[in-house]
C-alpha atoms as a PDB file:
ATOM      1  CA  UNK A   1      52.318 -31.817  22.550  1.00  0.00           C
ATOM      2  CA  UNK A   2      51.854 -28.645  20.672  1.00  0.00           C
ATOM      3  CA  UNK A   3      53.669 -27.611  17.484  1.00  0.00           C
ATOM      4  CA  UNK A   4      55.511 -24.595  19.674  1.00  0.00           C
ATOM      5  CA  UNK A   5      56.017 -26.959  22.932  1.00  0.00           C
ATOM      6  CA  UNK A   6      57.716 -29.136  20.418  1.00  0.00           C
ATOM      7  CA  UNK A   7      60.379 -26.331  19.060  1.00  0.00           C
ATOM      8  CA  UNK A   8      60.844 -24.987  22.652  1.00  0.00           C
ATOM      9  CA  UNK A   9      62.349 -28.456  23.304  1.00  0.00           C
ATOM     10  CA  UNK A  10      64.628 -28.453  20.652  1.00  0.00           C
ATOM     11  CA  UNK A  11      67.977 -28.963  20.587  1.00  0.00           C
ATOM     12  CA  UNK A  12      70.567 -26.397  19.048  1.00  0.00           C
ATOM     13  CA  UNK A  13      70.119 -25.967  15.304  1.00  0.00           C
ATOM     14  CA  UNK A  14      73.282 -28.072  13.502  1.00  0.00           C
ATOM     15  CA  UNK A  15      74.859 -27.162  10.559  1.00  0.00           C
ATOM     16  CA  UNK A  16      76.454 -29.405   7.620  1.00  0.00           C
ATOM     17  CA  UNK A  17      79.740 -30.367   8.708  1.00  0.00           C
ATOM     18  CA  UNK A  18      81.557 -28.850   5.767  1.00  0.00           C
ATOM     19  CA  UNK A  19      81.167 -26.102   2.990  1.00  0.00           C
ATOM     20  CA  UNK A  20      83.155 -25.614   0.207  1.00  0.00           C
ATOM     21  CA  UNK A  21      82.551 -21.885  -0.480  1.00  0.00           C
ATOM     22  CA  UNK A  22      84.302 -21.973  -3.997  1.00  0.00           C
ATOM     23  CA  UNK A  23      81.089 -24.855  -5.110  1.00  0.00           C
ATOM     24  CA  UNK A  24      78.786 -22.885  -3.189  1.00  0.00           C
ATOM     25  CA  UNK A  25      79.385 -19.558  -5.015  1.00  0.00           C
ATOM     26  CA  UNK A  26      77.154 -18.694  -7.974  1.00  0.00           C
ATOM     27  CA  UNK A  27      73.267 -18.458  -8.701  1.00  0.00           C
ATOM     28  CA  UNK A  28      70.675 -19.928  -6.413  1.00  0.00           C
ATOM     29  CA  UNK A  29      66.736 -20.064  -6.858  1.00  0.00           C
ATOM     30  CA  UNK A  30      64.881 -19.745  -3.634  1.00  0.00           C
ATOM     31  CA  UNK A  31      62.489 -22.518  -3.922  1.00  0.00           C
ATOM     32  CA  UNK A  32      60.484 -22.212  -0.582  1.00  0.00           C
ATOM     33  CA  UNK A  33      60.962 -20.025   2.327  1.00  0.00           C
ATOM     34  CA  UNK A  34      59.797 -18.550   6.096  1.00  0.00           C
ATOM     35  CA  UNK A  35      58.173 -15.461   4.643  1.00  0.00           C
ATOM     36  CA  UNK A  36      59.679 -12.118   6.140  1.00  0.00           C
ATOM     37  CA  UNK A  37      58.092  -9.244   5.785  1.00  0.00           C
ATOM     38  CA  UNK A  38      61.436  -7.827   3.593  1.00  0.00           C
ATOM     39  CA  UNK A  39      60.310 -10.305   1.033  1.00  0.00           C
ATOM     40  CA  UNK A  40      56.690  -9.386   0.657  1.00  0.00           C
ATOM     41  CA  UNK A  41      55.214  -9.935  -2.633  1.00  0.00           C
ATOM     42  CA  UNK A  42      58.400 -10.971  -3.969  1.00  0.00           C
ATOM     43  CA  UNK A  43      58.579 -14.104  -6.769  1.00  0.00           C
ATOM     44  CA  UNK A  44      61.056 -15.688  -8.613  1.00  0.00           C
ATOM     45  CA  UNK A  45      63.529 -14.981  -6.013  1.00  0.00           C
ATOM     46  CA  UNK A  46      67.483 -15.816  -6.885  1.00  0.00           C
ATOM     47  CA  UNK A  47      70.308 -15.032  -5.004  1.00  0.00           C
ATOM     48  CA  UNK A  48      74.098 -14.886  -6.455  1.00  0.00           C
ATOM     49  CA  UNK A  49      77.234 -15.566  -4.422  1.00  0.00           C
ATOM     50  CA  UNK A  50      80.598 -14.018  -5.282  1.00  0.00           C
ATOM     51  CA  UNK A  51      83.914 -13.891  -3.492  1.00  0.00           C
ATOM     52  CA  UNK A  52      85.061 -10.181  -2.385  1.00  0.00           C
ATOM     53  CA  UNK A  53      88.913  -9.248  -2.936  1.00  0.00           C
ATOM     54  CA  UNK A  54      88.709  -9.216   0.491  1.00  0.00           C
ATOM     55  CA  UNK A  55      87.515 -12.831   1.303  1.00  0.00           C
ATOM     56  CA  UNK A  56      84.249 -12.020   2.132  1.00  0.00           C
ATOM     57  CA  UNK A  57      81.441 -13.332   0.059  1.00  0.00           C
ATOM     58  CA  UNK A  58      79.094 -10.436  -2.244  1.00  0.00           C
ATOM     59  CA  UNK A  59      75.631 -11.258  -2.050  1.00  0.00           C
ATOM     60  CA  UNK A  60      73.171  -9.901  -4.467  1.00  0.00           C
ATOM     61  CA  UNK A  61      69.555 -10.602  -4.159  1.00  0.00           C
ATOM     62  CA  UNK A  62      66.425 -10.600  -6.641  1.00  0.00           C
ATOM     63  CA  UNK A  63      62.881 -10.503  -6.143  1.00  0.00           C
ATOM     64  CA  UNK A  64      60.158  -9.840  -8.620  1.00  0.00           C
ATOM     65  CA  UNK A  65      57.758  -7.708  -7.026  1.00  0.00           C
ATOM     66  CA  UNK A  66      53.912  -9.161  -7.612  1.00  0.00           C
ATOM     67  CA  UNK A  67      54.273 -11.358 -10.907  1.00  0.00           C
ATOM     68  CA  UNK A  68      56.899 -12.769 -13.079  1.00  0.00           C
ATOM     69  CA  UNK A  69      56.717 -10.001 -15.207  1.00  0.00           C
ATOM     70  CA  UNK A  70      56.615  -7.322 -12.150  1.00  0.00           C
ATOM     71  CA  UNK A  71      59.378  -4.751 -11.134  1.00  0.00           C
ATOM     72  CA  UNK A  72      63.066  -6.370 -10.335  1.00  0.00           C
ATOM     73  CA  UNK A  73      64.256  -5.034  -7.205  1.00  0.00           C
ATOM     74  CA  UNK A  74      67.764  -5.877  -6.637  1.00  0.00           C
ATOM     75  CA  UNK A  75      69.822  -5.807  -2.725  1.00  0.00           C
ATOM     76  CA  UNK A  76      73.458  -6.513  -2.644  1.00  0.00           C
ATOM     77  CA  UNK A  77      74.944  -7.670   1.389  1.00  0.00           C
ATOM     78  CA  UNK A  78      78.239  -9.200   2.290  1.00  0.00           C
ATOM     79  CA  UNK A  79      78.626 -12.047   3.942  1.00  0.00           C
ATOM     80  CA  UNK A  80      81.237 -13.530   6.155  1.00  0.00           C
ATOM     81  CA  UNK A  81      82.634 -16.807   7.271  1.00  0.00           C
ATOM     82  CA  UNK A  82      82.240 -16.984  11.101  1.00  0.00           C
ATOM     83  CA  UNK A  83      83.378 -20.836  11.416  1.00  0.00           C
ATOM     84  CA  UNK A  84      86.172 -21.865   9.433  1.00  0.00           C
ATOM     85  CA  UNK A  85      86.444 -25.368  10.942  1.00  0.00           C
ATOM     86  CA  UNK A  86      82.849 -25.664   8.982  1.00  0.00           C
ATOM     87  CA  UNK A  87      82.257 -22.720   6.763  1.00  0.00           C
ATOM     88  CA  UNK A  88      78.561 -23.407   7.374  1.00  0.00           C
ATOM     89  CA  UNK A  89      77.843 -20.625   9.513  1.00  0.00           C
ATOM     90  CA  UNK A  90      77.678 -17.371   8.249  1.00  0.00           C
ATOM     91  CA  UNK A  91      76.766 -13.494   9.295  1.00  0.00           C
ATOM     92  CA  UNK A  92      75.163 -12.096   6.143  1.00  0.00           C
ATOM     93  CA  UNK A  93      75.059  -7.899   6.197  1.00  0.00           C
ATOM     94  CA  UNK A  94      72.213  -5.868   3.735  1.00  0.00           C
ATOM     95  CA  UNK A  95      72.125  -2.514   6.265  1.00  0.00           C
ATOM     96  CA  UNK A  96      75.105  -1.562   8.313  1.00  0.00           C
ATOM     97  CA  UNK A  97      75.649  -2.525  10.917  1.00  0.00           C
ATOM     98  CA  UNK A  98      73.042  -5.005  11.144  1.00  0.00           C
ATOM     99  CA  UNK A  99      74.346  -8.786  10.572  1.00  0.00           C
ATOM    100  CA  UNK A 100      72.061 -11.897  10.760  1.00  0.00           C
ATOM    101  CA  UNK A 101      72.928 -15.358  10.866  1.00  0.00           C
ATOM    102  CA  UNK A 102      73.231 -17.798   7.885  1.00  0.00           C
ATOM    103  CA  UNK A 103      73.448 -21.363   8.797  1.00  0.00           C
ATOM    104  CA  UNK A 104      73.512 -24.198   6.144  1.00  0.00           C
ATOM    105  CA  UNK A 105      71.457 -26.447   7.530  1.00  0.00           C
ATOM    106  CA  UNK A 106      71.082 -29.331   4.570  1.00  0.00           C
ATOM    107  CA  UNK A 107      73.533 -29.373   1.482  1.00  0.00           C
ATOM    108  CA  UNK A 108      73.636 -31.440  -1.663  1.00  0.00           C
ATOM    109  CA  UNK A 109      76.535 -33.412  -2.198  1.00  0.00           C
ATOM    110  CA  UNK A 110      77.121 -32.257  -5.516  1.00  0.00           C
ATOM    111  CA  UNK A 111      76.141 -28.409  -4.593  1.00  0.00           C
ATOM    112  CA  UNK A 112      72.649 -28.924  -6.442  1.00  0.00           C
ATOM    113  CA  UNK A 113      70.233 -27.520  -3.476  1.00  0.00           C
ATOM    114  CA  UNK A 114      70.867 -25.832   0.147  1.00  0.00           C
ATOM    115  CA  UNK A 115      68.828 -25.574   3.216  1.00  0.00           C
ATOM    116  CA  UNK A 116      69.731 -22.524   4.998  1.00  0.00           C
ATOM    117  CA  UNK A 117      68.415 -21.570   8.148  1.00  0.00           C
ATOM    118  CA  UNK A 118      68.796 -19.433  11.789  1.00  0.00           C
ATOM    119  CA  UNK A 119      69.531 -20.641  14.876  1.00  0.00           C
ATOM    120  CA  UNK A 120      66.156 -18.723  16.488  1.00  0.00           C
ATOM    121  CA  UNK A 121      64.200 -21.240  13.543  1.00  0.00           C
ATOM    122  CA  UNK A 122      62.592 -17.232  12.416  1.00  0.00           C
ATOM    123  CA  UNK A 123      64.046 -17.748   9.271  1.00  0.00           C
ATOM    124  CA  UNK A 124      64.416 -20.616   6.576  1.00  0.00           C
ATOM    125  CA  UNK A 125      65.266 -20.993   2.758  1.00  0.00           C
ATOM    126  CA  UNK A 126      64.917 -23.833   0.672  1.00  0.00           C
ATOM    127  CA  UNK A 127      67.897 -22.643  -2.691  1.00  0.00           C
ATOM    128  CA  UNK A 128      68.204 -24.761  -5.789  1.00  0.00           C
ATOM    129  CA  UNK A 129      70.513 -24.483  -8.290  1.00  0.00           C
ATOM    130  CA  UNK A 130      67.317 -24.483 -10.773  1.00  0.00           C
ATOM    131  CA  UNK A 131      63.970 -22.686 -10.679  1.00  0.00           C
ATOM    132  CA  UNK A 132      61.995 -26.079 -10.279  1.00  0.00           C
ATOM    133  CA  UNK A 133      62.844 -28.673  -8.408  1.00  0.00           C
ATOM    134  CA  UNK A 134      60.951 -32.219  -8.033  1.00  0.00           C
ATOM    135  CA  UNK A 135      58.446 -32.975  -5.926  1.00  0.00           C
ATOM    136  CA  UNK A 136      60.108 -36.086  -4.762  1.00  0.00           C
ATOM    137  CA  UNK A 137      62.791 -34.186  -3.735  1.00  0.00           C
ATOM    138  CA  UNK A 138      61.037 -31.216  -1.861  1.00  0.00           C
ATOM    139  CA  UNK A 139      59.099 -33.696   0.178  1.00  0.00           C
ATOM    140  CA  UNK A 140      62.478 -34.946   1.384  1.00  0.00           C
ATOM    141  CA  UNK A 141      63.913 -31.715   2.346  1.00  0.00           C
ATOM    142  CA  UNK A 142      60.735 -30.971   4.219  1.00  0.00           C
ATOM    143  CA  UNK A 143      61.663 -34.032   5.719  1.00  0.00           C
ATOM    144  CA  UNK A 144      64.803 -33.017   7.337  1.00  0.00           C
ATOM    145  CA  UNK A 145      63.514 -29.796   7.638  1.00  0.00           C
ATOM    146  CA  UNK A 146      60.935 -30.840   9.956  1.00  0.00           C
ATOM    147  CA  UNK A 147      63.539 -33.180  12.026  1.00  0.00           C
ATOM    148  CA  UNK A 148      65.549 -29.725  12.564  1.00  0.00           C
ATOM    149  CA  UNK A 149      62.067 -28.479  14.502  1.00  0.00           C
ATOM    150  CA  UNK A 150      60.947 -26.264  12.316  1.00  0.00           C
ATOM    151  CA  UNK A 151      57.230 -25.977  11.769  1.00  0.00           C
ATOM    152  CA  UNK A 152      56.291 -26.977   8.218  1.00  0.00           C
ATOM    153  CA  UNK A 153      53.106 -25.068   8.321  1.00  0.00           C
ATOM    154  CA  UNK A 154      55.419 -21.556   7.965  1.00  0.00           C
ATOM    155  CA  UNK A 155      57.185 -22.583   4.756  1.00  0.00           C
ATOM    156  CA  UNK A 156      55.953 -21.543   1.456  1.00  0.00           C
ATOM    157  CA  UNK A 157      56.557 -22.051  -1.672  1.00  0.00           C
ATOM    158  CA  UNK A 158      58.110 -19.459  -4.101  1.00  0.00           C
ATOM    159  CA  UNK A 159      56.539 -19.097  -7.533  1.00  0.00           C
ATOM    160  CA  UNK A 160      59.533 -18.882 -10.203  1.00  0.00           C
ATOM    161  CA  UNK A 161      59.932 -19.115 -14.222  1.00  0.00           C
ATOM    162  CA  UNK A 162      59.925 -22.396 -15.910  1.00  0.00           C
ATOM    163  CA  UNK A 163      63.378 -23.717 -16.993  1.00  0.00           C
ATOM    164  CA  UNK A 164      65.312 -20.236 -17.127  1.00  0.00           C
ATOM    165  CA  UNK A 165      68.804 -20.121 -15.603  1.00  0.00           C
ATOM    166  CA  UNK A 166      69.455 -17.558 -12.958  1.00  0.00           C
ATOM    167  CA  UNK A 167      70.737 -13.884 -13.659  1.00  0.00           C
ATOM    168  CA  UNK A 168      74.860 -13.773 -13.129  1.00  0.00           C
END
């Protein structure tokens, strides 16, 4: 069986049963991800979480363009909570009025690294509350990532710094 006859057969991608959106908040490194074409050439990748007076979430993200000493570019979104039995699925906004889905797929129990993913399997990122993360660990995540029925083979890695925290 192919690789695509395999994901055509999947079922429905599941999310975590339960996010609390006051832990998830705050910095994230993206550690590995489904390139898109909107993050092309882009390294040491963070993204930062905030809650909106409003009860949406603010969502600012980083890339360096080229190197780790490249140009910053910087994109702020909104996000939105669009199952409150779960708060793991998400619509996430950059252009009005476009909104994609943001499913947290895989979640640390003490809010250390998230797996966050769309239901179409396009799109996948592998966060981490710090720039590295161990190898032990990534292999495991690929792991469940793989069970989900994405293919493995689209994932890459995402250069970042060594031991710095995330920008605020």
């Amino acid at each position: 069986m192919s690789a695509k006859t395999a994901r055509a057969d999947n079922k429905p991608l599941e999310v975590v049963s339960h996010v609390e959106l006051q832990r998830y908040l705050g910095s994230w490194y993206e550690i590995a991800t489904i390139p898109q074409r909107f993050q092309q050439g882009c390294v040491g990748v963070t993204a930062a979480y905030s809650l909106r007076k409003n009860g949406d979430i603010q969502v600012v993200n980083t890339c360096i363009q080229g190197t780790l000493d490249g140009e910053t570019r910087t994109v702020r979104g909104k996000a939105r909570v669009v199952d409150k039995a779960s708060n793991a699925k998400l619509k996430v906004s950059f252009f009005w009025p476009f909104w994609g889905s943001y499913w947290i797929i895989g979640l640390d129990a003490d809010y250390q690294w998230a797996i966050v993913g769309h239901p179409t399997r396009k799109y996948l990122w592998i966060l981490s509350r710090s720039p590295q993360m161990d190898e032990a660990l990534y292999d495991e995540l690929l792991k469940l990532i793989a069970d989900t029925g994405y293919d493995l083979g689209k994932i890459k890695r995402t250069l970042q710094p060594e031991g710095e925290k995330p920008p605020v």
